[in-house]
Protein backbone atom coordinates (compact mmCIF):
# COMPACT_ATOMS: atom_id res chain seq x y z
CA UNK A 1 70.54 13.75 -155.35
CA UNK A 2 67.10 13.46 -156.47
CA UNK A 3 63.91 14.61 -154.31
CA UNK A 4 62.21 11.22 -152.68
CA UNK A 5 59.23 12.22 -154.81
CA UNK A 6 60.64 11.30 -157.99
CA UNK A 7 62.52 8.57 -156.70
CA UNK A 8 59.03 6.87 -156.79
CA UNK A 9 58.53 7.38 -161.10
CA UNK A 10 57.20 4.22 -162.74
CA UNK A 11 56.62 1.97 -158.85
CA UNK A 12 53.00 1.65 -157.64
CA UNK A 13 51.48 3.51 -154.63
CA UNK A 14 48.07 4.29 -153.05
CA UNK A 15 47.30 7.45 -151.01
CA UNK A 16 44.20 7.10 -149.46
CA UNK A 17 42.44 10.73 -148.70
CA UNK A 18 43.29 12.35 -152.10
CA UNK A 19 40.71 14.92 -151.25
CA UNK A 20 42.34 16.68 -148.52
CA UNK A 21 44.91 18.95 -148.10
CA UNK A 22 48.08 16.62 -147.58
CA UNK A 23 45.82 13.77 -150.15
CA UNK A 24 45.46 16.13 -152.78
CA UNK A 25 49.01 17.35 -152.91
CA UNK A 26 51.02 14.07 -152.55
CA UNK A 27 48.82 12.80 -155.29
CA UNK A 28 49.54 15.57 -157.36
CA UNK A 29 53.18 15.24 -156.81
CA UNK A 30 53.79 11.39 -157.09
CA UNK A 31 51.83 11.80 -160.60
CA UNK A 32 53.85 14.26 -161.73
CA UNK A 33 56.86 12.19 -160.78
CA UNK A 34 56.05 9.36 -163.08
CA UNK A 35 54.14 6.97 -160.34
CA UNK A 36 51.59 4.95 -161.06
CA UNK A 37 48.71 6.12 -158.53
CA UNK A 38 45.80 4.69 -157.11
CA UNK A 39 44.04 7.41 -155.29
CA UNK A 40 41.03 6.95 -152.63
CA UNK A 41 38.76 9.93 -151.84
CA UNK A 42 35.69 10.37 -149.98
CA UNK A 43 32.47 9.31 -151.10
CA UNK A 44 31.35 10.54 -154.76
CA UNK A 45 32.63 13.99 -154.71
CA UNK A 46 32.82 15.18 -158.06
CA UNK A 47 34.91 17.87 -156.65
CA UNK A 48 38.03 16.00 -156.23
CA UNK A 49 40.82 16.65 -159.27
CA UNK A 50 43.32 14.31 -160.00
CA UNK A 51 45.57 14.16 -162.76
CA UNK A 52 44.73 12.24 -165.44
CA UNK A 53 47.38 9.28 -164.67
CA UNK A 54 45.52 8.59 -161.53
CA UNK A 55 43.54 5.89 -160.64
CA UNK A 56 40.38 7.13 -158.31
CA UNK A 57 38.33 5.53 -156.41
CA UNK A 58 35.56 6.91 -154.72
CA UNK A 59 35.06 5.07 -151.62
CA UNK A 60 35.53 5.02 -147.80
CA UNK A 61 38.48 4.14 -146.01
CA UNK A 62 36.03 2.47 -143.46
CA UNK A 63 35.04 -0.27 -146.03
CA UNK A 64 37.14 -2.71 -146.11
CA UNK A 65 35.72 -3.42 -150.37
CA UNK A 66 36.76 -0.03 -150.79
CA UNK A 67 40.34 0.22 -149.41
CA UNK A 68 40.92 -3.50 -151.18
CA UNK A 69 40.29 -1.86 -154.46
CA UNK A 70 42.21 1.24 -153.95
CA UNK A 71 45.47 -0.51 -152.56
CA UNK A 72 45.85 -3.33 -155.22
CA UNK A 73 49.35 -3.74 -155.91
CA UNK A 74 50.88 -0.91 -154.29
CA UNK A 75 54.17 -1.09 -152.41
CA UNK A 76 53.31 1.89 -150.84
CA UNK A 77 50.10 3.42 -148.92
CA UNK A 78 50.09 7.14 -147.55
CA UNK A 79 47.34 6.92 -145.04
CA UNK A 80 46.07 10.59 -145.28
CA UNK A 81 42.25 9.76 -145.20
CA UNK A 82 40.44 11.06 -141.65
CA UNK A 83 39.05 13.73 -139.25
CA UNK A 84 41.17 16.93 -138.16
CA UNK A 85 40.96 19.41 -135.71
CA UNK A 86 41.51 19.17 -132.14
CA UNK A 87 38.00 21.01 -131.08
CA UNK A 88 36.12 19.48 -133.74
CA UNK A 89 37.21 15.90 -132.21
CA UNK A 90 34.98 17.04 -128.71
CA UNK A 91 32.09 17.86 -130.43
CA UNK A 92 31.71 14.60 -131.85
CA UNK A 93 34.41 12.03 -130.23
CA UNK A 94 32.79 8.44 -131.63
CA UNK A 95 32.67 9.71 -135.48
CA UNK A 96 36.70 10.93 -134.85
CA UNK A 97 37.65 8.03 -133.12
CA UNK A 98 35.21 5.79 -135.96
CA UNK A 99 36.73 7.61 -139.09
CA UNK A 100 40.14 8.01 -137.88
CA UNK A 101 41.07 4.72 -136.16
CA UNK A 102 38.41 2.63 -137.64
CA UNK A 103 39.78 3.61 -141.00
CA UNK A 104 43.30 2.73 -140.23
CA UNK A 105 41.97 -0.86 -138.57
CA UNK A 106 40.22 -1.93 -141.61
CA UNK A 107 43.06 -0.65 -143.99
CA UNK A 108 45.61 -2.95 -141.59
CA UNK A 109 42.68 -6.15 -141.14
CA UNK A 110 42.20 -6.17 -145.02
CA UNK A 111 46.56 -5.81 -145.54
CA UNK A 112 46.21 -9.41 -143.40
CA UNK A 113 43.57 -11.02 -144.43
CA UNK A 114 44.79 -10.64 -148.31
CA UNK A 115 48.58 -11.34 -147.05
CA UNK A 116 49.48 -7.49 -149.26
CA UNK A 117 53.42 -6.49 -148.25
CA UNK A 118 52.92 -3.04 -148.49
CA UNK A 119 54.28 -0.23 -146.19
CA UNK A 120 51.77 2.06 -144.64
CA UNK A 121 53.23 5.60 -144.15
CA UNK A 122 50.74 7.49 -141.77
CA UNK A 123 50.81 11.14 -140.47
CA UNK A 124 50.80 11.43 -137.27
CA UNK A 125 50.47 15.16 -135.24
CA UNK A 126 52.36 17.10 -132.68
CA UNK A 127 49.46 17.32 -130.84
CA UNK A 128 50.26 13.96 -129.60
CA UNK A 129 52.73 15.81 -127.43
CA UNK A 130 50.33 17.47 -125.57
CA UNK A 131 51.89 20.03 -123.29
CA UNK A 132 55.80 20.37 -123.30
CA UNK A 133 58.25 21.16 -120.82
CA UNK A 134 60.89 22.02 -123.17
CA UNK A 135 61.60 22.71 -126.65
CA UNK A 136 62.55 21.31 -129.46
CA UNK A 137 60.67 18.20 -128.71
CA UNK A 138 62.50 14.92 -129.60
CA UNK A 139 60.48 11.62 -130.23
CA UNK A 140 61.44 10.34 -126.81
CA UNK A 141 58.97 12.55 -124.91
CA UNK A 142 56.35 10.90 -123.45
CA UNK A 143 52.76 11.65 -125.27
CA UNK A 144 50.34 13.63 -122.93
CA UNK A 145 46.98 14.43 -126.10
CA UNK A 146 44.65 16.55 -124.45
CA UNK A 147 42.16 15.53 -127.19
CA UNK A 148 40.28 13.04 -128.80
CA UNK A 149 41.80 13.87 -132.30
CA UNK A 150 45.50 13.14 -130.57
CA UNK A 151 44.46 10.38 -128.70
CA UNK A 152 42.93 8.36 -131.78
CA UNK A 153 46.44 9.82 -133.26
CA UNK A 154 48.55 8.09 -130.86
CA UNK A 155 46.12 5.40 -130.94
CA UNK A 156 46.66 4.62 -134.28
CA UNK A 157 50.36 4.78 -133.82
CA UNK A 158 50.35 2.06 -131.27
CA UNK A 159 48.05 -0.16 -133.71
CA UNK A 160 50.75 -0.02 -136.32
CA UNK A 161 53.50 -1.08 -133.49
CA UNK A 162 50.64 -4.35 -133.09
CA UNK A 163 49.98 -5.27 -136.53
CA UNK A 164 53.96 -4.60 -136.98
CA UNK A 165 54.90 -7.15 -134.42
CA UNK A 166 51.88 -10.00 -134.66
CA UNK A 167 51.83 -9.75 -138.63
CA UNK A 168 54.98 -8.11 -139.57
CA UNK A 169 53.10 -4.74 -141.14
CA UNK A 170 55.94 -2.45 -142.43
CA UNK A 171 55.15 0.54 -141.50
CA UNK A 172 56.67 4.83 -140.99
CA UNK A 173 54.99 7.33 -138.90
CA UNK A 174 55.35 10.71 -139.21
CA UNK A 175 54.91 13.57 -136.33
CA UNK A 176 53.81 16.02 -138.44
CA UNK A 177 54.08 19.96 -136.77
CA UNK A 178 51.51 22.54 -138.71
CA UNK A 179 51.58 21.94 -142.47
CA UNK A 180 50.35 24.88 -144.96
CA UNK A 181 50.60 25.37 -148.51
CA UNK A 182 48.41 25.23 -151.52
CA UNK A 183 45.68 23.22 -151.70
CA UNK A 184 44.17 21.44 -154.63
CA UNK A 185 40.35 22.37 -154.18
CA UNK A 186 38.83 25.63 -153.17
CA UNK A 187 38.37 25.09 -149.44
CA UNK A 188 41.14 27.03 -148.73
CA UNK A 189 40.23 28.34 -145.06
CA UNK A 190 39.33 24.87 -143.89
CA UNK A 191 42.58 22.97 -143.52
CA UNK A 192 45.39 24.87 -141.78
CA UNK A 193 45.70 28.01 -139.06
CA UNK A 194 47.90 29.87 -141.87
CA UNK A 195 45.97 29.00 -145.11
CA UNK A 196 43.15 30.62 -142.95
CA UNK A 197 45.27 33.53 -142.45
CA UNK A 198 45.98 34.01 -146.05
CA UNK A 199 42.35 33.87 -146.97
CA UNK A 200 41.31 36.22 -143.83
CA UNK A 201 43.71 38.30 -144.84
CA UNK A 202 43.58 38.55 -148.77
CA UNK A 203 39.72 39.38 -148.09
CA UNK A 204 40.77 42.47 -146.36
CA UNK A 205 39.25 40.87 -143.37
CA UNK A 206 40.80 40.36 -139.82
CA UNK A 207 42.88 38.10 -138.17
CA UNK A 208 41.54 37.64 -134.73
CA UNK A 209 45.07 36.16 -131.72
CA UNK A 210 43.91 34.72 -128.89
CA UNK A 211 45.51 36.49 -126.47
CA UNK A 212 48.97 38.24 -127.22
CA UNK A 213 49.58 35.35 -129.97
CA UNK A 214 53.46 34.79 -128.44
CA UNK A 215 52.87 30.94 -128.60
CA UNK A 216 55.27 29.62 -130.55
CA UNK A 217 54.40 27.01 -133.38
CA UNK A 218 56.51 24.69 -136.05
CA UNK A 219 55.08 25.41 -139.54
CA UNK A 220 56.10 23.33 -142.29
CA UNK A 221 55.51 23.87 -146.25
CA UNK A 222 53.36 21.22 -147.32
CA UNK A 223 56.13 20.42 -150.45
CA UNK A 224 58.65 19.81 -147.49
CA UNK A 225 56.23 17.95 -145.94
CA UNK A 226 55.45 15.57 -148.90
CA UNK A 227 59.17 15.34 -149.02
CA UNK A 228 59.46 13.97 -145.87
CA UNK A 229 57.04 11.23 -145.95
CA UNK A 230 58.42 10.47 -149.68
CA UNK A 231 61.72 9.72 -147.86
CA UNK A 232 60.26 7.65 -145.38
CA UNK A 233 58.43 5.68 -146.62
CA UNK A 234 61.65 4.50 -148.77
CA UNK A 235 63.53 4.16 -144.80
CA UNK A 236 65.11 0.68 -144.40
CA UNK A 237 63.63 0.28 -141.27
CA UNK A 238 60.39 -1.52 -141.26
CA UNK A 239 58.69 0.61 -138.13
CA UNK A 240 60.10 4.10 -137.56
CA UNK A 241 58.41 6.74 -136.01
CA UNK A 242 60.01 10.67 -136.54
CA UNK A 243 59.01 14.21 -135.95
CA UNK A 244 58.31 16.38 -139.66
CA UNK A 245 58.68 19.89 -139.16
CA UNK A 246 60.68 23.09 -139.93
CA UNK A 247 62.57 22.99 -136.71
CA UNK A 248 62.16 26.49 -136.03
CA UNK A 249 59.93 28.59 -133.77
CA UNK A 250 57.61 31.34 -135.32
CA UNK A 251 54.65 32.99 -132.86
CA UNK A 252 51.49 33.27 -133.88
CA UNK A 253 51.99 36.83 -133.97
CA UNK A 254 54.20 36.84 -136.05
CA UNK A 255 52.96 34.66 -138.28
CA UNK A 256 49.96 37.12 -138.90
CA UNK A 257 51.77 40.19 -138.85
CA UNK A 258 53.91 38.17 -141.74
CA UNK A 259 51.08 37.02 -143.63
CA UNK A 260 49.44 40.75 -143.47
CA UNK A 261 52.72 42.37 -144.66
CA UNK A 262 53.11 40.01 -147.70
CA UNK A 263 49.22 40.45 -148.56
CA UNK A 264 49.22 44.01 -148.13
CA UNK A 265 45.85 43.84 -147.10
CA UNK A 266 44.32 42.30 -144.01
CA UNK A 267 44.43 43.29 -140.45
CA UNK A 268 45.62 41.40 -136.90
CA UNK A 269 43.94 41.75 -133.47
CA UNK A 270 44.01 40.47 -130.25
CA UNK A 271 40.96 38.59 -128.97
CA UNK A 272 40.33 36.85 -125.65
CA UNK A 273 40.46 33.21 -125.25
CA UNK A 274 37.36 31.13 -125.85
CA UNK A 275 37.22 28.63 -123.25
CA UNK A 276 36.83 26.16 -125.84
CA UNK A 277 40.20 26.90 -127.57
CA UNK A 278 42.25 27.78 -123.55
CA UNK A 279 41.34 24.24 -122.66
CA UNK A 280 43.13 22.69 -125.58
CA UNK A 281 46.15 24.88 -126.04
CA UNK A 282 49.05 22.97 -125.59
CA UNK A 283 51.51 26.47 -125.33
CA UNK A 284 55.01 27.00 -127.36
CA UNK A 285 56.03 23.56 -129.94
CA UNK A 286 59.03 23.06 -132.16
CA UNK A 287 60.02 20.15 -133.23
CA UNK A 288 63.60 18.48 -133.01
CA UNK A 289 64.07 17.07 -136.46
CA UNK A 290 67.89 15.81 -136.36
CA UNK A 291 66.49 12.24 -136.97
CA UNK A 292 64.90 13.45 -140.05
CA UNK A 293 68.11 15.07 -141.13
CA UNK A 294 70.18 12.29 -140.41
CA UNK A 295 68.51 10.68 -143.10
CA UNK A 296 69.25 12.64 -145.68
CA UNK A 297 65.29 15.20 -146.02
CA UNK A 298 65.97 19.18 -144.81
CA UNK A 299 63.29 21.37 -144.92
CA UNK A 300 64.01 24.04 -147.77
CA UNK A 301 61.36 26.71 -147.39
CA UNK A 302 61.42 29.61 -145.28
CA UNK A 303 58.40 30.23 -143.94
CA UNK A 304 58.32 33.87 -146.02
CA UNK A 305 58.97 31.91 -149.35
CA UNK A 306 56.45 29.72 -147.97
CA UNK A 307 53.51 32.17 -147.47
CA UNK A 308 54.61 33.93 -150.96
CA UNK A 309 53.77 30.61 -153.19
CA UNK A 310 50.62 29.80 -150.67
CA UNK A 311 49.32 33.58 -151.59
CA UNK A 312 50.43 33.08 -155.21
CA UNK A 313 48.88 30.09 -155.92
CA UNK A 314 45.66 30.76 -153.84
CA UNK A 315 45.35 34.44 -155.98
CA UNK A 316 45.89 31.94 -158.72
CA UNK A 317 42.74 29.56 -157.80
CA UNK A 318 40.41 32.87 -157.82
CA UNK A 319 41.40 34.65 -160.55
């Protein structure tokens, strides 16, 4: 069977973000497959790279010229443009809620007003969960976000149900768990807790747990991750909404201690909780991905072959 990323060689798509993390890579990955890609990234950064066979645009996804330009013809839009980071939504609510809902409101007003068909894939974020009772988490729990960032999230999610049923906006949401992976620019500590890791620990430098770092987490390798929103946005269902993770529980403890070994370099410790950081902390998450599955996508990296190709390409980036 082929991977849903080349199942999109020769159609037209638009990712909007292509300078950040999850941007950079699916627009690296749909070029390579042969798609014809219009790409939107932030402002005039000179430090966004693209493959050749892209189309950029520098732009923002809050104006509405902008997002007309970048999404011109495309059947398909990744919406991976916005604001992450839990903490970082406090500290300035209005410019998370502004960048990451307003941005997804203008992409879905200018859709309507120029009567476009496409289908908006969007990431959502198992922080939308909140605090869980249970694990694995199935899409049927009810959403408790304990932050701005996962409100605007869920937000979002319940605009695309809106525009879905008043204008008939095709649309697949994706409740993403902890992506990692290589990157395509040199901000590698900036995106992810294990990227972070890897760059901590490469550096010879320390890896600071809050607390006894037992909570467990649901990482995902960003190629599975691309994988998954490949194959839905190709779902026959015109408004589906499905968890994207690994499915399997690794502490944060571990995760280090992992990370450390592989590097062979690089230190853990425990720290105490900042206050900041206690208030947010949602405890243990894994994510029940059987709907996924039942659709044909399976995550196929461990998270050790995972780490190994994030530390080989990031030794890569500096050498």
């Amino acid at each position: 069977m082929p991977s849903s990323v080349s199942r999109f060689a020769r159609r037209p798509v638009a990712v909007l973000g292509a300078s950040g993390f999850l941007g950079g890579r699916i627009v690296a990955a749909l070029a390579a497959s042969g798609a014809h890609v219009s790409a939107l990234a932030r402002g005039t950064a000179t430090s966004v790279v693209v493959p050749k066979n892209v189309r950029l645009v520098h732009g923002d996804i809050r104006r509405s010229s902008d997002v007309e330009e970048a999404v011109a013809g495309a059947e398909t839009i990744f919406v991976l443009a916005g604001r992450s980071g839990a903490s970082e939504s406090f500290r300035d609510p209005h410019e998370d809620l502004d960048i990451n809902v307003g941005g997804l409101l203008t992409l879905l007003q200018t859709l309507v007003a120029k009567g476009v068909r496409s289908k908006i894939v969007f990431p959502g974020s198992r922080l939308e969960y909140g605090s869980v009772e249970s694990i694995p988490v199935s899409e049927d729990v009810q959403l408790r976000p304990n932050s701005p960032y996962a409100m605007h999230k869920a937000l979002c999610e319940e605009y695309l149900r809106l525009y879905h049923s008043r204008f008939g906006i095709r649309y697949a949401i994706a409740r993403l768990t902890n992506p990692y992976g290589p990157v395509t620019t040199t901000a590698w500590r900036g995106y992810n807790v294990i990227n972070h890791f890897i760059a901590r620990a490469l550096a010879s430098e320390t890896i600071a747990l809050y607390g006894d770092g037992s909570q467990l987490r649901d990482y995902i390798y960003v190629d599975d991750a691309i994988e998954a929103l490949c194959c839905l946005a190709d779902a026959p269902d015109p408004a589906l909404t499905l968890n994207v993770g690994s499915g399997v529980g690794i502490s944060m403890a571990e995760a280090a201690h992992t990370i450390v070994r592989i590097c062979g370099s690089g230190r853990v410790a425990s720290v105490d909780w900042p206050p900041e950081a206690r208030s947010i902390e949602t405890g243990d998450f894994v994510a029940d991905i059987r709907k996924m599955r039942e659709m044909g996508w399976e995550p196929k990296t461990s998270f050790e072959d995972g780490v190994r190709r994030t530390i080989n390409a990031y030794q890569q980036s500096v050498a």
